[in-house]
Protein backbone atom coordinates (compact mmCIF):
# COMPACT_ATOMS: atom_id res chain seq x y z
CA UNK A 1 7.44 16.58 -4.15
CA UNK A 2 3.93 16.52 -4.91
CA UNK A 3 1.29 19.48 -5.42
CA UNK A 4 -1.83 19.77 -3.93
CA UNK A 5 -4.62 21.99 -4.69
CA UNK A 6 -5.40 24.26 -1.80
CA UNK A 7 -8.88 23.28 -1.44
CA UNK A 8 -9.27 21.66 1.79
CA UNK A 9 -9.74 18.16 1.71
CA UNK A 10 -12.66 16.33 3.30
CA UNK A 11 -9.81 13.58 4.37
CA UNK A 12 -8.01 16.08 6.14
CA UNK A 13 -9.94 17.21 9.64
CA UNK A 14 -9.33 14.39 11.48
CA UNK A 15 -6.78 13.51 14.60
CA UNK A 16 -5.04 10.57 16.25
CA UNK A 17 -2.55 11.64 18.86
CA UNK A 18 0.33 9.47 18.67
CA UNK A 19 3.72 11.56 19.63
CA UNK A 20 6.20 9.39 20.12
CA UNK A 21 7.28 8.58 16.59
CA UNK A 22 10.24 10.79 16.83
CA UNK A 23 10.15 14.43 16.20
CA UNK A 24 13.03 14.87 13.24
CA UNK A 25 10.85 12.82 10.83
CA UNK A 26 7.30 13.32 11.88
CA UNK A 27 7.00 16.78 13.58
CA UNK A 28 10.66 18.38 12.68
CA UNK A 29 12.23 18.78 8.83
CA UNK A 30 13.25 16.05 6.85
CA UNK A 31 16.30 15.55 5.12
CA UNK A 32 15.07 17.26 2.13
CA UNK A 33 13.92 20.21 4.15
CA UNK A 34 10.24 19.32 3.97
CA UNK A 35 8.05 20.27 6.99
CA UNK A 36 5.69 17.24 8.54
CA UNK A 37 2.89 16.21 11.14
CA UNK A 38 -0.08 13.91 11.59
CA UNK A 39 -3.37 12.32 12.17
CA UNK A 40 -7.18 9.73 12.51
CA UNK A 41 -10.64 9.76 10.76
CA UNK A 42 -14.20 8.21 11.17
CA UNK A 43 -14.20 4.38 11.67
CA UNK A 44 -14.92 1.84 9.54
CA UNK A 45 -14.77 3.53 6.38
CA UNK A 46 -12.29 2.20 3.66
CA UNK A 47 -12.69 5.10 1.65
CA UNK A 48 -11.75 7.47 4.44
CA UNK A 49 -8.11 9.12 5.26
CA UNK A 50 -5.67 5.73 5.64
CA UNK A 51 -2.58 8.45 7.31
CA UNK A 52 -4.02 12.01 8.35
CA UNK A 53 -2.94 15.02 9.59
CA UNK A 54 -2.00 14.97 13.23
CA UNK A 55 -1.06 11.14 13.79
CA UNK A 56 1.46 9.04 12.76
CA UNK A 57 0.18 9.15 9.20
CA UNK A 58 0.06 12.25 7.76
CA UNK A 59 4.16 12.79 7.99
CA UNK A 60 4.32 11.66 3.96
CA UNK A 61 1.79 14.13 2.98
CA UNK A 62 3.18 17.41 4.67
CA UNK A 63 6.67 16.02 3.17
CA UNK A 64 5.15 15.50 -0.42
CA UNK A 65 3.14 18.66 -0.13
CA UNK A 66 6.28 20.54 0.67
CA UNK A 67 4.68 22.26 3.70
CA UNK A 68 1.75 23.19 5.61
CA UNK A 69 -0.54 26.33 5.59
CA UNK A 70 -1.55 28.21 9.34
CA UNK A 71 -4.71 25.55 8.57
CA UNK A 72 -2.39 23.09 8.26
CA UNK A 73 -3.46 22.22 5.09
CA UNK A 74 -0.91 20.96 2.46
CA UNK A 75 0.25 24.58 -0.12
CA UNK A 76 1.04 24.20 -3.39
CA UNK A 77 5.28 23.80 -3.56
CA UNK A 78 6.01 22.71 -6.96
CA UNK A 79 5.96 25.65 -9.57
CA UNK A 80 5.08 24.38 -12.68
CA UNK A 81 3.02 21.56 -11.72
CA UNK A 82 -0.62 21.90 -12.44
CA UNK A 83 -3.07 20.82 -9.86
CA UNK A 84 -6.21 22.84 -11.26
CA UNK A 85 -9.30 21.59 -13.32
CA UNK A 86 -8.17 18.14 -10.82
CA UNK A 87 -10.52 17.05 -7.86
CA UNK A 88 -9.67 19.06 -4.98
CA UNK A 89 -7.23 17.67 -2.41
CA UNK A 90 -5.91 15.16 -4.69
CA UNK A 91 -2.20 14.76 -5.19
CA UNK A 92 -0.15 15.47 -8.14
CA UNK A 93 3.18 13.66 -8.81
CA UNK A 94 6.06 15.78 -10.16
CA UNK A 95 8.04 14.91 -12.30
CA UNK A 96 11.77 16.50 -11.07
CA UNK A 97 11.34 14.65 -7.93
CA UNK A 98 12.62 11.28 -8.87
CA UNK A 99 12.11 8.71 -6.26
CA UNK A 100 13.07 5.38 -7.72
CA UNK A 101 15.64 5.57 -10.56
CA UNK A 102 17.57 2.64 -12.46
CA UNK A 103 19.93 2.87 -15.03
CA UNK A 104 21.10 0.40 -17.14
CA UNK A 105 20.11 -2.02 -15.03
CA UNK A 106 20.69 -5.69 -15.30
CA UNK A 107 19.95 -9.33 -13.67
CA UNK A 108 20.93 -12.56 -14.58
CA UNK A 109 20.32 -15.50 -12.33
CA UNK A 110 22.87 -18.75 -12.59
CA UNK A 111 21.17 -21.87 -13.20
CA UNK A 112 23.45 -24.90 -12.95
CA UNK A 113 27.05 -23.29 -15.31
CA UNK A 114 24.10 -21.33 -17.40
CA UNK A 115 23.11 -18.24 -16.60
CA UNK A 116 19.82 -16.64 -17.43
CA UNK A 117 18.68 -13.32 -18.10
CA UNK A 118 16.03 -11.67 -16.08
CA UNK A 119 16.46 -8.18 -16.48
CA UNK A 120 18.44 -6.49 -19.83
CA UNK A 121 19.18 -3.23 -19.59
CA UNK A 122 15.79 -1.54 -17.94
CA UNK A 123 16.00 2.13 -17.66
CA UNK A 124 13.66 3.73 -15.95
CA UNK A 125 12.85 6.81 -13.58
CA UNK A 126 9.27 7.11 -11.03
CA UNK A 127 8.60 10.29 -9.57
CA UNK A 128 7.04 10.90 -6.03
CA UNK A 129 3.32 10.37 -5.53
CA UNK A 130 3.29 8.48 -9.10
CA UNK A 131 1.21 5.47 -9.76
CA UNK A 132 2.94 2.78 -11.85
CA UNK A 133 1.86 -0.15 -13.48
CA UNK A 134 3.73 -2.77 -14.95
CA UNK A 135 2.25 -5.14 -17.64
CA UNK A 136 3.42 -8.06 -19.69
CA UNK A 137 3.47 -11.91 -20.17
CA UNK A 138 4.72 -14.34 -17.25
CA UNK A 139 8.58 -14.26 -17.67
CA UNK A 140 8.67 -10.89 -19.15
CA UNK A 141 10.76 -9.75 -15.85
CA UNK A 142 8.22 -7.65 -13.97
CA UNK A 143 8.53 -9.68 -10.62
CA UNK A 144 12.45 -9.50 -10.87
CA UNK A 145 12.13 -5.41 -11.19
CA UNK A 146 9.68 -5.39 -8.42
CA UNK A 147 12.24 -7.60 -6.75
CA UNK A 148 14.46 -4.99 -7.50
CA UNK A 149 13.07 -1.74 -6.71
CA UNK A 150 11.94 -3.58 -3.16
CA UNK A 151 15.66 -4.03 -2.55
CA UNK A 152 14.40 -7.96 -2.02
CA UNK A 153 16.93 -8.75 -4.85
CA UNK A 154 20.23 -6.73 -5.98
CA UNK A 155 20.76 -5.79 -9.85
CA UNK A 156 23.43 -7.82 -11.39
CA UNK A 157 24.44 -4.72 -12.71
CA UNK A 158 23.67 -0.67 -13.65
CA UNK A 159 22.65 1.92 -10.85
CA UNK A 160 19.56 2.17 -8.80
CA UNK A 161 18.71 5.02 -6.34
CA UNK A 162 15.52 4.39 -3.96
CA UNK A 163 14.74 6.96 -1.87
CA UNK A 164 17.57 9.40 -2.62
CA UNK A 165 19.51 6.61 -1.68
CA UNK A 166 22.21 5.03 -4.11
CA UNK A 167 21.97 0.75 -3.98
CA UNK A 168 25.52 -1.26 -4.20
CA UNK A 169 27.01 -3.83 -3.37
CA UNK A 170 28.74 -2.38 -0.45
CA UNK A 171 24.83 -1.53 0.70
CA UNK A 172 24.86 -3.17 4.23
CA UNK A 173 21.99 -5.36 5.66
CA UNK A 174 21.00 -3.11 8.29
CA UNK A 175 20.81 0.16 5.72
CA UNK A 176 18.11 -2.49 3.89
CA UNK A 177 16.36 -3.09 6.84
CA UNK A 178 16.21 0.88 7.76
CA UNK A 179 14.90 1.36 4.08
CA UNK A 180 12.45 -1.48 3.71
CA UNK A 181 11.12 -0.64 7.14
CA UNK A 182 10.84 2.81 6.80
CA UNK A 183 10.31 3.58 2.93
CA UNK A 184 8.84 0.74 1.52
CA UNK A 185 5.87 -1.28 1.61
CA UNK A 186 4.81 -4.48 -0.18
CA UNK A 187 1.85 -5.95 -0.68
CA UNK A 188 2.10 -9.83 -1.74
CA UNK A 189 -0.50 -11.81 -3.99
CA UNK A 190 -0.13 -14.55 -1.46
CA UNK A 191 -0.89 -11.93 1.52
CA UNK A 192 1.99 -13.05 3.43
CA UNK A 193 0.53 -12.71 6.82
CA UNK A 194 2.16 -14.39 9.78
CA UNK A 195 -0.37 -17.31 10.69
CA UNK A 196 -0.57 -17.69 14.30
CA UNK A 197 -0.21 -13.62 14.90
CA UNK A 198 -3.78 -11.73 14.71
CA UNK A 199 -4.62 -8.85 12.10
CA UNK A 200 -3.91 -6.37 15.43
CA UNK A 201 -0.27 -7.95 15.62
CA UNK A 202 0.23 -8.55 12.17
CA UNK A 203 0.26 -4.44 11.18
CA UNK A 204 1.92 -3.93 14.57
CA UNK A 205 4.76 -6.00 13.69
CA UNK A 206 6.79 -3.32 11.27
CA UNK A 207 6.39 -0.41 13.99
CA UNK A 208 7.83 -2.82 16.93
CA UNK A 209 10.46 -3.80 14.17
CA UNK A 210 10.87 -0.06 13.56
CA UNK A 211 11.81 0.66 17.39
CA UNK A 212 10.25 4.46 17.24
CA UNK A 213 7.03 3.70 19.07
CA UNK A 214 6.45 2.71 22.31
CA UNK A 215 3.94 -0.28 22.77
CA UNK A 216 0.69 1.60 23.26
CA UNK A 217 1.02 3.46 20.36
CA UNK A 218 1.93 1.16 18.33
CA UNK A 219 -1.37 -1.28 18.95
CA UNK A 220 -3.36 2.86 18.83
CA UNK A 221 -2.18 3.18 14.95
CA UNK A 222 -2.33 -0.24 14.02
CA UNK A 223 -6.16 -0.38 15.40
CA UNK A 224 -6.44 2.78 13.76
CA UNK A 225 -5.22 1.41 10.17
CA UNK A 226 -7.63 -1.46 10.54
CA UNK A 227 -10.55 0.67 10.99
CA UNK A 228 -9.73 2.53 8.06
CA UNK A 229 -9.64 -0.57 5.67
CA UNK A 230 -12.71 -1.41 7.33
CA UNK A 231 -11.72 -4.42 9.49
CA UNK A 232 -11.64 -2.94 12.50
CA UNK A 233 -14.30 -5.55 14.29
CA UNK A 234 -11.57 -8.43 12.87
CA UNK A 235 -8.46 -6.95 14.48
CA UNK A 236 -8.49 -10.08 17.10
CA UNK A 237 -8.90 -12.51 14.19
CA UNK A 238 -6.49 -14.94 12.46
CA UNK A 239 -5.64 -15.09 9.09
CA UNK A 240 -7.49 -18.28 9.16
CA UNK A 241 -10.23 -16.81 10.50
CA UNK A 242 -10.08 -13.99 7.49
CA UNK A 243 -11.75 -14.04 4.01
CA UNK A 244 -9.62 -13.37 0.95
CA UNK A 245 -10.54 -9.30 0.68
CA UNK A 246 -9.84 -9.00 4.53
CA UNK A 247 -6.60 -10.77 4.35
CA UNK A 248 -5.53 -8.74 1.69
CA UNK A 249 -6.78 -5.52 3.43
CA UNK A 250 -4.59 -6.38 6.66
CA UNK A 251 -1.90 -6.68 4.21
CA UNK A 252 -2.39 -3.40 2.98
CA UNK A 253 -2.89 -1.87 6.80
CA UNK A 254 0.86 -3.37 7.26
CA UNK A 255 2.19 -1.78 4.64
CA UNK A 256 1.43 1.67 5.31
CA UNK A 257 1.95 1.40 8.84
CA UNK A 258 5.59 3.17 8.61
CA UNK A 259 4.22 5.36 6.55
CA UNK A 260 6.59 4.39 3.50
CA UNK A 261 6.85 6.46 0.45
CA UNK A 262 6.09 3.89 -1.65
CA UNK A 263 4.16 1.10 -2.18
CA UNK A 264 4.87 -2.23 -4.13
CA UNK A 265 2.39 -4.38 -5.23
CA UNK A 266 2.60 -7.60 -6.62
CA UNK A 267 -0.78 -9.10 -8.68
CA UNK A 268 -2.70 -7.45 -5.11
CA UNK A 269 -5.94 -8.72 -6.95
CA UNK A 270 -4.74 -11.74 -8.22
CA UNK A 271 -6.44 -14.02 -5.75
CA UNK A 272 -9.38 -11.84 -5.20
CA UNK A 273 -13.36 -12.02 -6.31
CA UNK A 274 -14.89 -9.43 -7.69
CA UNK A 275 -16.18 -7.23 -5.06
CA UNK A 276 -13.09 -7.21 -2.95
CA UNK A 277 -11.20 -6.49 -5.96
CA UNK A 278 -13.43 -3.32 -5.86
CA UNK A 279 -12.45 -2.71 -2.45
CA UNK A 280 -8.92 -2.99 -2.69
CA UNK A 281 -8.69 -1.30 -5.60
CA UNK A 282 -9.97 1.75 -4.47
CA UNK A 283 -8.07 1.49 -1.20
CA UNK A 284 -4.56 2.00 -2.99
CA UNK A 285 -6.29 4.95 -5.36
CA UNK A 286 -7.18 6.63 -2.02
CA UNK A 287 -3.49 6.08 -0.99
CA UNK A 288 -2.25 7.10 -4.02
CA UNK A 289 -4.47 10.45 -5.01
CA UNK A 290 -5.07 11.57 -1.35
CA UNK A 291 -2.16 10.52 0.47
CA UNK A 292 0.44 10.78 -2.19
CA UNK A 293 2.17 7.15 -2.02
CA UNK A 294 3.88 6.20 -4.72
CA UNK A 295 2.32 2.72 -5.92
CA UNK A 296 4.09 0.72 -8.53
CA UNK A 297 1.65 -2.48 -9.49
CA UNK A 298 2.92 -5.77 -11.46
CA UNK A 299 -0.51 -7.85 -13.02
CA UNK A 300 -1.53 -9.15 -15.92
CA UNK A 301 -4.95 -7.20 -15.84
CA UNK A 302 -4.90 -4.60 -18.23
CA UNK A 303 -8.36 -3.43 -16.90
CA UNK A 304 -6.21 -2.13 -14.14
CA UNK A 305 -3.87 0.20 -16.12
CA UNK A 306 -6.42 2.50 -15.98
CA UNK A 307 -6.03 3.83 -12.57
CA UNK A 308 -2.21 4.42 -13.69
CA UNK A 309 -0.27 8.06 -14.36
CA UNK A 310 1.84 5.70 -16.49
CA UNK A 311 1.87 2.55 -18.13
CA UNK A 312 5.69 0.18 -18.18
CA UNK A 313 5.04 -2.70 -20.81
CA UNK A 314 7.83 -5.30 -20.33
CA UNK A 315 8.80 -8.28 -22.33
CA UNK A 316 11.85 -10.57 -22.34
CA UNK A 317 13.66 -8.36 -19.15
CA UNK A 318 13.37 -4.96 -21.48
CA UNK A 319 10.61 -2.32 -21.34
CA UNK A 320 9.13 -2.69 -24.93
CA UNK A 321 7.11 0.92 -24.37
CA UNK A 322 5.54 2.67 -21.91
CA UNK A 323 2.56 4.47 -22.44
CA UNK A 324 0.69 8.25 -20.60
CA UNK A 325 -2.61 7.81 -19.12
CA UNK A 326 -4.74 11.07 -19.89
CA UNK A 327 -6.07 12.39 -16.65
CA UNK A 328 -9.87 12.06 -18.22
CA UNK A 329 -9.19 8.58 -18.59
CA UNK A 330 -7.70 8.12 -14.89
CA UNK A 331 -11.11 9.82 -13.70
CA UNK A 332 -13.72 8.03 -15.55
CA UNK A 333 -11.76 4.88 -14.07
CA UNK A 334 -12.11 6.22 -11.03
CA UNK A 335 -15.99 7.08 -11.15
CA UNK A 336 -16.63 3.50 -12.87
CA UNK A 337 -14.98 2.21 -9.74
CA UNK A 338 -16.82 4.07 -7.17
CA UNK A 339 -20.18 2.83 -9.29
CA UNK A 340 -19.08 -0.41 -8.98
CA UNK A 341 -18.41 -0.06 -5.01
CA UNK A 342 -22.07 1.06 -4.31
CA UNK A 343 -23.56 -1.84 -6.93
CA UNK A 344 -21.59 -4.11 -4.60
CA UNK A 345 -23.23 -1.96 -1.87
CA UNK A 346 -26.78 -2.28 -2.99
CA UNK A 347 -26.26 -6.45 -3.55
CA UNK A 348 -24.99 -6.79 0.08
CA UNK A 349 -28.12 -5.00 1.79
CA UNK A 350 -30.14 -7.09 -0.70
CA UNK A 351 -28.61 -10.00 0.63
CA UNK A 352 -28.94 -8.75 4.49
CA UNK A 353 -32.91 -8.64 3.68
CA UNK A 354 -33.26 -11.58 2.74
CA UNK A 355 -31.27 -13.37 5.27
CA UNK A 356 -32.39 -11.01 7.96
CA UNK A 357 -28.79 -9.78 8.52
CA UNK A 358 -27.22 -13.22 8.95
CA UNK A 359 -24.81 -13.53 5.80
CA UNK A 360 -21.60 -15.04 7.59
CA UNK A 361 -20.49 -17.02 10.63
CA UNK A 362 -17.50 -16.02 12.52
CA UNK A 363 -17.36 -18.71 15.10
CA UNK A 364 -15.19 -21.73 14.11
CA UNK A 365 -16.08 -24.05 15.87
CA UNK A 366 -19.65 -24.20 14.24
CA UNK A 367 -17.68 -25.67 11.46
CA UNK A 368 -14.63 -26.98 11.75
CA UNK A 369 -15.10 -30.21 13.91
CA UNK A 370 -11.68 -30.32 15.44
CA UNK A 371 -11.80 -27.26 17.28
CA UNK A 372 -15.07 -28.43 19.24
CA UNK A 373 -14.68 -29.10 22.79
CA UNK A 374 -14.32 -33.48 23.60
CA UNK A 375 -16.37 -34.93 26.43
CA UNK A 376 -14.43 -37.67 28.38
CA UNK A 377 -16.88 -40.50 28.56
CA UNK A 378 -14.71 -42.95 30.63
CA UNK A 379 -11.47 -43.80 29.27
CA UNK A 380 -13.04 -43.29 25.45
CA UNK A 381 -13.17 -39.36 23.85
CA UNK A 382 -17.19 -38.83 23.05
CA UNK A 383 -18.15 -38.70 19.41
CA UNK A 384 -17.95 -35.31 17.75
């Protein structure tokens, strides 16, 4: 559980009506006896609310906030926790509600007779509405935990609870499915979009996977998600038809859009410039600090541990230390980010002036030849 301080948050006035989802999880109590309920925000704005209060989103933050005042704004539910001296609204994880916890845990992949040792004994515990990252060399075994933790691979060996939720090897496929679907979201270097489904259908897919939506609500919230990462004008697009940044911000809009309880991210910057690295970046803080989604991040840019509660160096399948970000360091990261955001601002109008607003071309056909239409000039295709 998370605590919140009861100043109300800018993020938190806004509405999206979508009923539907199924009232024990979203309007009812969950099975930790947490109240929840939902909600939208202004379009276009990636640093707006991603889940709010009245929608389909905001069912995580009543949960991690423990409950919700007459104003329906999240009270304080975690004695002992301080949220004061913080930035109002923002999130704080606690640390006696464990939600990912592995003991002892091992992995050791056969190669040929040989077999070879991913993982040696990692023990480690992340609490609710905790930001994680995890740093160290190529082969050092932070994809394998990843792996792990996103039940995409099973521990050789040891105990791992996800979700209040014990993993064995009698774990079924279908309680995976129910657990990746509705607790987990992952967030791939490579994207991982579906090629010939649009952005729209891409972040739809999970909720028609999911089964508790019906069809119009499911296209209402994933719309929804897209405006807030700010590609809401690109919904009907391909991932062809997508830059880097926007790919990776569809990505992200799938992710959240069964409003999982954690996030896992694998290098999400890896194949990114500069300015969308901004962008993304300060996507998953807003998830993080406002919503309360526990991120856990594998790279090998230590600029990034900076945005991090808590640091997980890892080298040959062991955690060598792992290291307490000071909350004055977290927010001077945070305020060199949001500098950097309106720099990036500043050089795109600059670059609208002097083009005279023309900086892109989102018709296809301008330049890719083979999608132009052929003229039948007897029995002989005119030239391109």
């Amino acid at each position: 559980m998370l605590s919140v301080d009861q100043t109300t948050s800018p993020l938190r006035s806004t509405h999206l009506s979508t009923t539907s989802i199924g009232s024990a999880r979203r309007r009812g109590v969950s099975a930790n006896g947490r109240a929840s309920n939902d909600g939208e925000a202004d379009e276009e704005d990636p640093e707006s609310d991603l889940m709010s209060d009245d929608g389909v989103g905001g069912a995580r933050r009543s949960r991690r906030t423990g409950g919700v005042s007459s104003s329906g704004v999240g009270v304080v539910a975690s004695p002992g926790v301080d949220a004061t001296g913080g930035e109002p609204g923002v999130l704080v994880p606690d640390q006696n509600d464990i939600i990912i916890r592995a003991v002892n845990v091992h992995k050791t992949y056969l190669l040929g007779l040989d077999g070879v040792p991913a993982l040696r004994g990692v023990n480690v515990s992340i609490a609710r509405g905790e930001f994680v990252v995890i740093l160290g060399k190529s082969g050092g075994g932070k994809t394998s935990m990843l792996n792990i933790m996103g039940t995409i691979d099973r521990p050789s060996k040891g105990e791992l609870y996800i979700a209040q939720r014990r993993i064995t090897s009698a774990t079924s496929d279908d309680e995976f499915s129910k657990l990746r679907l509705r607790h987990l979201g992952f967030v791939f270097q490579q994207f991982n979009l579906i090629s010939t489904m649009t952005a729209l259908e891409n972040v739809a897919l999970p909720m028609v996977l999911d089964g508790r939506l019906n069809r119009d609500d499911i296209d209402k919230r994933a719309q929804f998600l897209l405006d807030k990462v700010g590609i809401g004008r690109r919904s009907s697009h391909l991932p062809s038809q997508l830059s880097g940044g926007e790919q990776q911000r569809v990505t992200i809009a799938r992710a959240i859009s069964n409003c999982p309880d954690i996030l896992l991210l694998d290098e999400p910057t890896g194949d990114l410039d500069t300015k969308n690295s901004h962008i993304i970046l300060s996507l998953l803080v807003e998830l993080n600090r406002r919503e309360g989604i526990t991120c856990i991040m594998v790279t090998h840019d230590n600029d990034l541990q900076y945005y991090a509660h808590r640091v997980i160096h890892m080298m040959d399948g062991k955690i060598l230390r792992q290291e307490v970000i000071p909350q004055q360091v977290r927010d001077a990261q945070d305020a060199r980010l949001r500098s950097q955001l309106e720099a990036d601002k500043q050089d795109t109008r600059q670059l609208q002036m002097q083009t005279h607003g023309v900086t892109e071309l989102r018709q296809p056909e301008l330049f890719y030849s083979a999608l132009r239409p052929v003229q039948a000039e007897g029995n002989r295709a005119a030239d391109i």
